[in-house]
Protein backbone atom coordinates (compact mmCIF):
# COMPACT_ATOMS: atom_id res chain seq x y z
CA UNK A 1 0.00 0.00 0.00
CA UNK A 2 1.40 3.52 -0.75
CA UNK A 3 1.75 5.45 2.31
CA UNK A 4 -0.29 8.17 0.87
CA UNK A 5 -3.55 6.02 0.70
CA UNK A 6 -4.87 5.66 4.17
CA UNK A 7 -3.50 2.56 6.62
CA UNK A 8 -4.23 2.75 10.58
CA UNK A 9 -0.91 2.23 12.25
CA UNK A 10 -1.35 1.55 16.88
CA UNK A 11 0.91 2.80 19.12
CA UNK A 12 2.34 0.01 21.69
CA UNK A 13 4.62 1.22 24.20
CA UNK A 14 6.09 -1.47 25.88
CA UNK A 15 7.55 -1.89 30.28
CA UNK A 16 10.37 0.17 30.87
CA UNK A 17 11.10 -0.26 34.57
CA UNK A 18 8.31 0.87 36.74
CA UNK A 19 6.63 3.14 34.52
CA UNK A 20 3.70 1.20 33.31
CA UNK A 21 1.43 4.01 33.96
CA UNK A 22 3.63 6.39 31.72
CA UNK A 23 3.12 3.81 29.10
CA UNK A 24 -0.71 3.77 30.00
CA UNK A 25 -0.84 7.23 29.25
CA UNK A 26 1.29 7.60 26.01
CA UNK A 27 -0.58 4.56 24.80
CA UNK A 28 -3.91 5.93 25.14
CA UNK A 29 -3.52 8.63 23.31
CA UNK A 30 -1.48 7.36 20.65
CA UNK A 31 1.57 9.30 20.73
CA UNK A 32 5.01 9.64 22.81
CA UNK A 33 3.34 12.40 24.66
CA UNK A 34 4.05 12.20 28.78
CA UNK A 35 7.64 11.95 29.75
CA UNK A 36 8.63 10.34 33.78
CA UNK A 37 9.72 14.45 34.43
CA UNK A 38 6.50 16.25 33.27
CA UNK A 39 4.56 13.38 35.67
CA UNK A 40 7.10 14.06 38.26
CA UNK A 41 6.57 17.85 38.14
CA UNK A 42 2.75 17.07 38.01
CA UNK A 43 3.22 15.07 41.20
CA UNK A 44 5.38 18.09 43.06
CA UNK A 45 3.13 20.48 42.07
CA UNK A 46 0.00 18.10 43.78
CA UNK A 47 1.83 17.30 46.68
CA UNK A 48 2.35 21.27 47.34
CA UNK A 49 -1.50 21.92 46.94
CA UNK A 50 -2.06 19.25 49.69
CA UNK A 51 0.41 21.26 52.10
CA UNK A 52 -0.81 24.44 51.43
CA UNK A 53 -4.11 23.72 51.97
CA UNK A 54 -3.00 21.49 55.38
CA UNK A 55 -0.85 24.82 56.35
CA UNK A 56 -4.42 26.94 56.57
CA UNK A 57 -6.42 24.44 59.06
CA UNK A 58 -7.82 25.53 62.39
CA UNK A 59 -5.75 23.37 64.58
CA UNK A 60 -2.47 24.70 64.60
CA UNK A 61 -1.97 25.26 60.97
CA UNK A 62 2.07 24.08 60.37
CA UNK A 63 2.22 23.03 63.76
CA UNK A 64 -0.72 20.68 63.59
CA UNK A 65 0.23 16.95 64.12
CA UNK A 66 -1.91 16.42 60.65
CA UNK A 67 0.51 18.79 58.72
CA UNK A 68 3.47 17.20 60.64
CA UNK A 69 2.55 13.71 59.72
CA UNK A 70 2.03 14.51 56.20
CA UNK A 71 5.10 16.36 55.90
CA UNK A 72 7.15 12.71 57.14
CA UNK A 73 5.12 11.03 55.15
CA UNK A 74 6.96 12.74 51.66
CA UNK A 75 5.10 12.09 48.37
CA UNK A 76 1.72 10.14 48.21
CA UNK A 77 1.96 11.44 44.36
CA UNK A 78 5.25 9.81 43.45
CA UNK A 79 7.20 7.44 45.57
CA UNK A 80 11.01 6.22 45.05
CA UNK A 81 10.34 3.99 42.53
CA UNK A 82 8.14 5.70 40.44
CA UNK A 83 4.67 5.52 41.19
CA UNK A 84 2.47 7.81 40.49
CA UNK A 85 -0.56 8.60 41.61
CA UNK A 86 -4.29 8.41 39.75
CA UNK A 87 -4.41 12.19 40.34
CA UNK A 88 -1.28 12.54 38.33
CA UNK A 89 -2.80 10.54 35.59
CA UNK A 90 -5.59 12.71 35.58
CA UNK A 91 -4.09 16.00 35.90
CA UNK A 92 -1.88 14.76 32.93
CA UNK A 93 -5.04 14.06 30.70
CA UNK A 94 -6.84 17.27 31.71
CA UNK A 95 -4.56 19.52 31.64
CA UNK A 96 -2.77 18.28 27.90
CA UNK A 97 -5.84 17.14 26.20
CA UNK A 98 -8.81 18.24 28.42
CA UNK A 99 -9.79 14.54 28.71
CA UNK A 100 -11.79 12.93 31.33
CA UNK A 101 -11.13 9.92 33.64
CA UNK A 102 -14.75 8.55 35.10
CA UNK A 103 -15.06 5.05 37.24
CA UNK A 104 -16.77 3.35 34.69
CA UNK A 105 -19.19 2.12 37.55
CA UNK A 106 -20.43 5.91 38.06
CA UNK A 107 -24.24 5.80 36.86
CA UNK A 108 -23.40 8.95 34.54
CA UNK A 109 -21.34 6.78 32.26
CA UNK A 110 -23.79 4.27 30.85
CA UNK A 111 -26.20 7.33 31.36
CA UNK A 112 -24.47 8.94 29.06
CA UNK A 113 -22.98 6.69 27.07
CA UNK A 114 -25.93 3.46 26.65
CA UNK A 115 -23.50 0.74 25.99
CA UNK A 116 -20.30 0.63 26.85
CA UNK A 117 -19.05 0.29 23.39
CA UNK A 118 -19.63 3.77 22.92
CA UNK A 119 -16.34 4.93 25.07
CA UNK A 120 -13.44 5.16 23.04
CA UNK A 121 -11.10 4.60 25.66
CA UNK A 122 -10.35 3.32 28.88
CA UNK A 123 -7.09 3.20 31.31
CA UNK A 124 -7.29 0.00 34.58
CA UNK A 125 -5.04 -0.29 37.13
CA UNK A 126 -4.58 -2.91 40.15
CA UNK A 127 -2.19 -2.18 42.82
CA UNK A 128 1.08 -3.28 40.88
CA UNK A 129 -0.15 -2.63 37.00
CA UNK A 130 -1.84 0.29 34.59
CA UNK A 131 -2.95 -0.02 30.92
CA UNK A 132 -4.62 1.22 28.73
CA UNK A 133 -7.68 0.33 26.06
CA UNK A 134 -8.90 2.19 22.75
CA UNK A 135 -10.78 1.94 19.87
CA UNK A 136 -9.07 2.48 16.65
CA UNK A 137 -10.47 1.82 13.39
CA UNK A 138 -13.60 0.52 14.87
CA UNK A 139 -12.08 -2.48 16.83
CA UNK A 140 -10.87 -2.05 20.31
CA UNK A 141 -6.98 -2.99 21.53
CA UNK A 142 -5.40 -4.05 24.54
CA UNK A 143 -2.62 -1.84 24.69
CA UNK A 144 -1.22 -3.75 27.89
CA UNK A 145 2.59 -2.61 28.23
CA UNK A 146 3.73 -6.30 29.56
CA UNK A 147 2.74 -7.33 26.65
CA UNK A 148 4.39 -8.14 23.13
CA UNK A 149 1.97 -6.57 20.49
CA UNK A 150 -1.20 -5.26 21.13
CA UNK A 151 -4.62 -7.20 20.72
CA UNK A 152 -7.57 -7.27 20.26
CA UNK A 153 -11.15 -7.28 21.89
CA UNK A 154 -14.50 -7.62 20.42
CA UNK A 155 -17.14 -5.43 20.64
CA UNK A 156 -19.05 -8.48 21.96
CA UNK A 157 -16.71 -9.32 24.73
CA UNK A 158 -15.42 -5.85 25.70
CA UNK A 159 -18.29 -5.79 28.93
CA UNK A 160 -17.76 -9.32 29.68
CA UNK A 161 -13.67 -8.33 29.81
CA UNK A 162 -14.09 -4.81 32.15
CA UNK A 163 -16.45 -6.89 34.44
CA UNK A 164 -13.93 -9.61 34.34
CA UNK A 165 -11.25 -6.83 35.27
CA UNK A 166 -12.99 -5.34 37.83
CA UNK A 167 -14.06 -8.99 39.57
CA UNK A 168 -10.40 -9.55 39.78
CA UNK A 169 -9.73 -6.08 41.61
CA UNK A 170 -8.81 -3.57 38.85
CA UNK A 171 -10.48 -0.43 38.51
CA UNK A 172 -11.87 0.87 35.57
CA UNK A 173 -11.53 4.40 34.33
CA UNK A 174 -13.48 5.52 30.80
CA UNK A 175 -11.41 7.86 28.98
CA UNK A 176 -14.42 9.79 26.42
CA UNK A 177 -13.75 11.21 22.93
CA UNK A 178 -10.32 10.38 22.60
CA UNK A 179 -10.96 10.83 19.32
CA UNK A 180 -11.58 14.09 18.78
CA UNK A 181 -8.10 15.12 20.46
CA UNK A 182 -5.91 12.27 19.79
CA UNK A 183 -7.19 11.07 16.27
CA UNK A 184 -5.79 7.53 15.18
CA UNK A 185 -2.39 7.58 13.37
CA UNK A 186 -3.10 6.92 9.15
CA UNK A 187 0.25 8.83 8.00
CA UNK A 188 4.18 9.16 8.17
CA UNK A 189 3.21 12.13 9.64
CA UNK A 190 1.63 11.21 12.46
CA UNK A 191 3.64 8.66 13.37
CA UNK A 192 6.11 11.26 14.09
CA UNK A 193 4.12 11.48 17.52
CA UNK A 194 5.57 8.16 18.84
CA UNK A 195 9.12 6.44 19.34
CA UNK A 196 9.28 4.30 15.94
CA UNK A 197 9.72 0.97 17.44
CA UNK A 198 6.34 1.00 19.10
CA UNK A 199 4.52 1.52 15.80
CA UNK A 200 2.75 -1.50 14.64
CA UNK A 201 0.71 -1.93 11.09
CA UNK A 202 -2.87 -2.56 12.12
CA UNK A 203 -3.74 -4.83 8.79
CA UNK A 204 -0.02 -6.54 10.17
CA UNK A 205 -1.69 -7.13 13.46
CA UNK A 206 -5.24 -8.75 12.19
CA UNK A 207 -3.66 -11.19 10.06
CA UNK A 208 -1.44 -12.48 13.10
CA UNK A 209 2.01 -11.40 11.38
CA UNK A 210 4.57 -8.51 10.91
CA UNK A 211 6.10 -6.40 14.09
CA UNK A 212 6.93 -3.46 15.26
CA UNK A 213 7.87 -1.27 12.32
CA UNK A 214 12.02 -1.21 13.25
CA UNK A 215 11.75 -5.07 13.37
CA UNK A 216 12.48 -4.85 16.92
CA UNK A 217 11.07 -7.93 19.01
CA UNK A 218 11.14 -7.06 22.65
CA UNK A 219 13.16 -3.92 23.71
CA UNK A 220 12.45 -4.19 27.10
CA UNK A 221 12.42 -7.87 27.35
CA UNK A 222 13.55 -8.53 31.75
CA UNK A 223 13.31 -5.08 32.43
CA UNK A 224 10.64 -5.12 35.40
CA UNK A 225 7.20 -5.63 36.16
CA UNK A 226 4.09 -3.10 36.66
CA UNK A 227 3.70 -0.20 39.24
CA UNK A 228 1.66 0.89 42.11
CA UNK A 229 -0.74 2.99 41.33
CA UNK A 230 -1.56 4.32 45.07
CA UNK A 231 1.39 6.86 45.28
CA UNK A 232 1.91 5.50 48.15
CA UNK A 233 5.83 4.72 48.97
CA UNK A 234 6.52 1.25 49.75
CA UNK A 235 8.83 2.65 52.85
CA UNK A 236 6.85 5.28 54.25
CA UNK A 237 8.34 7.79 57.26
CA UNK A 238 5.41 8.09 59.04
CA UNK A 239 6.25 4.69 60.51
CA UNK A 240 9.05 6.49 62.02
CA UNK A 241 6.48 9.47 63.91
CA UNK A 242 4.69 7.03 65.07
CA UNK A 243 3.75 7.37 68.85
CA UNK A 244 5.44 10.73 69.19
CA UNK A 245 3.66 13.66 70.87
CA UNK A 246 2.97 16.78 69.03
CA UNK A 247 5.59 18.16 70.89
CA UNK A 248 8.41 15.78 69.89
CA UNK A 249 7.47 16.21 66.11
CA UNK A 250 8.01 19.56 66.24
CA UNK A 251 11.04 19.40 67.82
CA UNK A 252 12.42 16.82 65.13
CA UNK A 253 10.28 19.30 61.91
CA UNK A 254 12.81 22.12 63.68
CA UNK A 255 16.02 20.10 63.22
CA UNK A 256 15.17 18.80 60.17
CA UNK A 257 14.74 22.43 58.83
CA UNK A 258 18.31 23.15 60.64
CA UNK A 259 20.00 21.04 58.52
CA UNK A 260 22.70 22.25 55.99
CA UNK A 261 21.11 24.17 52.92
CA UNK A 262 22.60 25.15 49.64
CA UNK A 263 22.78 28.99 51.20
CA UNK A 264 25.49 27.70 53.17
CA UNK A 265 27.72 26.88 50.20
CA UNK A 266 27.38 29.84 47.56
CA UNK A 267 29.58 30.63 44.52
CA UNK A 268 29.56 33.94 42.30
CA UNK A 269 27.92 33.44 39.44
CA UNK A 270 29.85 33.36 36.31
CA UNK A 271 29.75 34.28 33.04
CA UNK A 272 27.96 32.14 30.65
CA UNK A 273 30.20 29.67 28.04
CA UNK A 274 29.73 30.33 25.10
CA UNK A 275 28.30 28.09 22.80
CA UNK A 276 31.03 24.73 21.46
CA UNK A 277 33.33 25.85 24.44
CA UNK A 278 35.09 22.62 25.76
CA UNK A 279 33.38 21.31 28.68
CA UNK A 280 30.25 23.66 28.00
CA UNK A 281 27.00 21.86 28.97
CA UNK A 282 23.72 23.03 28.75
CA UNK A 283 21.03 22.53 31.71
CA UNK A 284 16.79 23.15 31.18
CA UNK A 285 15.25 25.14 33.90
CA UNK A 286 11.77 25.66 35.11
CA UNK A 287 12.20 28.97 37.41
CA UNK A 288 9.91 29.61 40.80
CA UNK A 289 7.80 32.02 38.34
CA UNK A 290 6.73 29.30 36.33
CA UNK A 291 9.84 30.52 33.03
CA UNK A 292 11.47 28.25 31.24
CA UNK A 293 14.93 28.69 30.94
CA UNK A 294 17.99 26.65 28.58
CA UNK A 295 21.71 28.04 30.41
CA UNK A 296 24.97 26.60 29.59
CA UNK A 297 27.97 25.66 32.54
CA UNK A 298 31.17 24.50 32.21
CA UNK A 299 30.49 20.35 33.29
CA UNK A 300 33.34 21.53 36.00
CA UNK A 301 31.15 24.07 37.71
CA UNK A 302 29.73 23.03 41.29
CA UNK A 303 26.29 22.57 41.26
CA UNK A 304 25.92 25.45 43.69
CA UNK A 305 26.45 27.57 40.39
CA UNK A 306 23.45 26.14 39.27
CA UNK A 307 22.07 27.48 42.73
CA UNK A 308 23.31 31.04 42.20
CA UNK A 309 21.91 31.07 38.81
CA UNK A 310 18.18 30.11 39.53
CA UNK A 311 18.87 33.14 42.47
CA UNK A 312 19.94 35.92 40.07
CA UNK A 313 17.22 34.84 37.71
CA UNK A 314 14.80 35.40 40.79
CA UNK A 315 15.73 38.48 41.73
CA UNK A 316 17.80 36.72 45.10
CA UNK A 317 14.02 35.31 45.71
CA UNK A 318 13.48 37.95 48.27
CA UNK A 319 15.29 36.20 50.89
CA UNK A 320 13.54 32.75 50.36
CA UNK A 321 15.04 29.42 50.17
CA UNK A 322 15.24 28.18 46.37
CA UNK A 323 14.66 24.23 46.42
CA UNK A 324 15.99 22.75 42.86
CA UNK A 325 14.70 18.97 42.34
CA UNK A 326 16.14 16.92 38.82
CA UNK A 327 16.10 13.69 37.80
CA UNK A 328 13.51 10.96 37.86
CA UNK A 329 12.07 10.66 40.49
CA UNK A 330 13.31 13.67 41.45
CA UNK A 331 15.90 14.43 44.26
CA UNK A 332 16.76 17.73 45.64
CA UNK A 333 20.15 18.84 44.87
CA UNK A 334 21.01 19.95 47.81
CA UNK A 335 22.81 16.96 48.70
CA UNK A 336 24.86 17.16 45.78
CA UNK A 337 25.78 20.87 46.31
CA UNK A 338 29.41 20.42 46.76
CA UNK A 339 29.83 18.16 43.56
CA UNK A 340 30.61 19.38 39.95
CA UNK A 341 27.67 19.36 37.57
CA UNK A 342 29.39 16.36 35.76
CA UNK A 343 30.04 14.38 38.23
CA UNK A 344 26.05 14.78 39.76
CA UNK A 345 24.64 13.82 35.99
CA UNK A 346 23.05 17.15 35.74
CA UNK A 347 24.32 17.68 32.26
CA UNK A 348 21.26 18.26 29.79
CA UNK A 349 18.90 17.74 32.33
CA UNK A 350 15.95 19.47 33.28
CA UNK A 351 15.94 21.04 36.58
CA UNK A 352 12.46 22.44 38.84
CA UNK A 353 12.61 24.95 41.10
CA UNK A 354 10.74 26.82 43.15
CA UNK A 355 10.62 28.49 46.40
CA UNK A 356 10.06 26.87 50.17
């Protein structure tokens, strides 16, 4: 078939690690859209919403053993290895495509919908696992990331497969018009959208044969199973507050907040490398104002140069503390403070910051 006549081509990330409900996502919608960072920053930017509004409660505001508990407790958006939460999911589909996750088992969705044929799309997840289903071309496909290829499911046995899902413990999310923001790939073009291994011929796929179109069999072959999709870590550190009187966990929230900072190690900020100097780097920045920034350091720098950067490009921040988080998941750099950009893998990275 020339590829100017039109031939449906599905999208089939496969497990990388622990981030099945990356995949879920990308997979979904058909294209390499959500990367582990943007969910990460999603997750940050949650997990501050639930402190703020903690900080503004009636019973002691910062102080209040609530606040205190959910402070030791860290994340319950993101944990160590990766998992995100179902808000992040959601946020991610909202706020990039203005999509919709509904339990399919709300009353509004067959309401609204008649037969449950009519959703385009739908993501489950079970404690350890998230994927993803969709329509494309009028048949529906499994777009399971532990999986080699994707398959398919009948119109006919799509109920009888949710039910059988959510009998087994998953839960069931219906993802409506998918298709009217995230249209099925049918060119070159589109498949531009996704990482070209993951493409798979859909005519390929109905007649049993072909693969992915690089040829590639199983990238990720023994690379890891499914996630949590809680956001809950699986070490938490409210185990260790537990029993302690409101009194002691202040005292401990007060030495934790006396412990070295990056103010204590500062460096003059110098002048930017130019471009194709030896040992220039370049280093992606999302300032406290919500800016995107793209700054080059010598790979030799200390990372507090990265600190007194984000400062002068935040006017000092008005005598604030400036908390810089990279990687994935992401780690606050203050514990690499002392170490040259190089040597903490901060080199073309992307770097969040904001104020605390």
């Amino acid at each position: 078939m020339d590829d100017s006549e039109e031939e449906y081509w599905i999208y089939h990330e496969r497990q990388q690690a622990m981030l099945c409900g990356q995949h879920s996502l990308n997979n979904l919608v058909q294209a390499n859209t959500f990367s582990p960072d943007q969910l990460a920053e999603i997750a940050m930017q949650l997990d501050q919403m639930e402190l703020n509004v903690m900080a503004q409660n009636n019973e002691g505001g910062v102080r209040s053993k609530d606040y205190l508990n959910r402070l030791a407790e860290g994340s319950t958006n993101v944990d160590g290895s990766g998992n995100f939460s179902i808000q992040v999911l959601r946020s991610a589909l909202k706020n990039t495509y203005d999509l919709d996750m509904i339990n399919v088992r709300d009353a509004s969705v067959l309401n609204q919908f008649g037969d449950i044929t009519n959703i385009e799309g739908f993501i489950a997840h079970k404690d350890a696992h998230w994927f993803a289903i969709r329509n494309i071309n009028g048949r529906f496909w499994n777009l399971n990331s532990m999986e080699e290829r994707p398959s398919t499911i009948s119109h006919f046995d799509l109920a009888t497969k949710i039910a059988g899902y959510q009998n087994s413990g998953y839960i069931v999310f219906a993802v409506p018009f998918l298709s009217h923001q995230c249209p099925p790939c049918t060119s070159k073009a589109q498949r531009q959208r996704g990482l070209p291994e993951y493409w798979w011929k859909e005519v390929d796929l109905v007649q049993g044969k072909g693969n992915a179109i690089n040829g590639a069999t199983d990238p990720w072959r023994s690379v890891g199973s499914g996630m949590r999709l809680d956001g809950k870590s699986t070490i938490s550190n409210s185990s260790l507050i537990e029993g302690l009187t409101e009194e002691e966990m202040l005292q401990m929230a007060l030495a934790a907040s006396m412990e070295p900072t990056p103010a204590a190690v500062r460096v003059e900020l110098t002048a930017e490398p130019p471009a194709g100097s030896d040992g220039a780097v370049r280093i992606q920045f999302r300032l406290p104002d919500g800016r995107r920034a793209v700054r080059r350091f010598l790979i030799s720098d200390p990372v507090a140069m990265v600190y007194a950067y984000v400062e002068s490009e935040s006017n000092g921040g008005h005598g604030k503390e400036v908390e810089l988080r990279a990687g994935f998941p992401p780690r606050d750099l203050k514990s690499v403070v002392e170490m040259a950009i190089g040597d903490a893998s901060l080199a073309e990275q992307s770097v969040q910051c904001r104020f605390v």
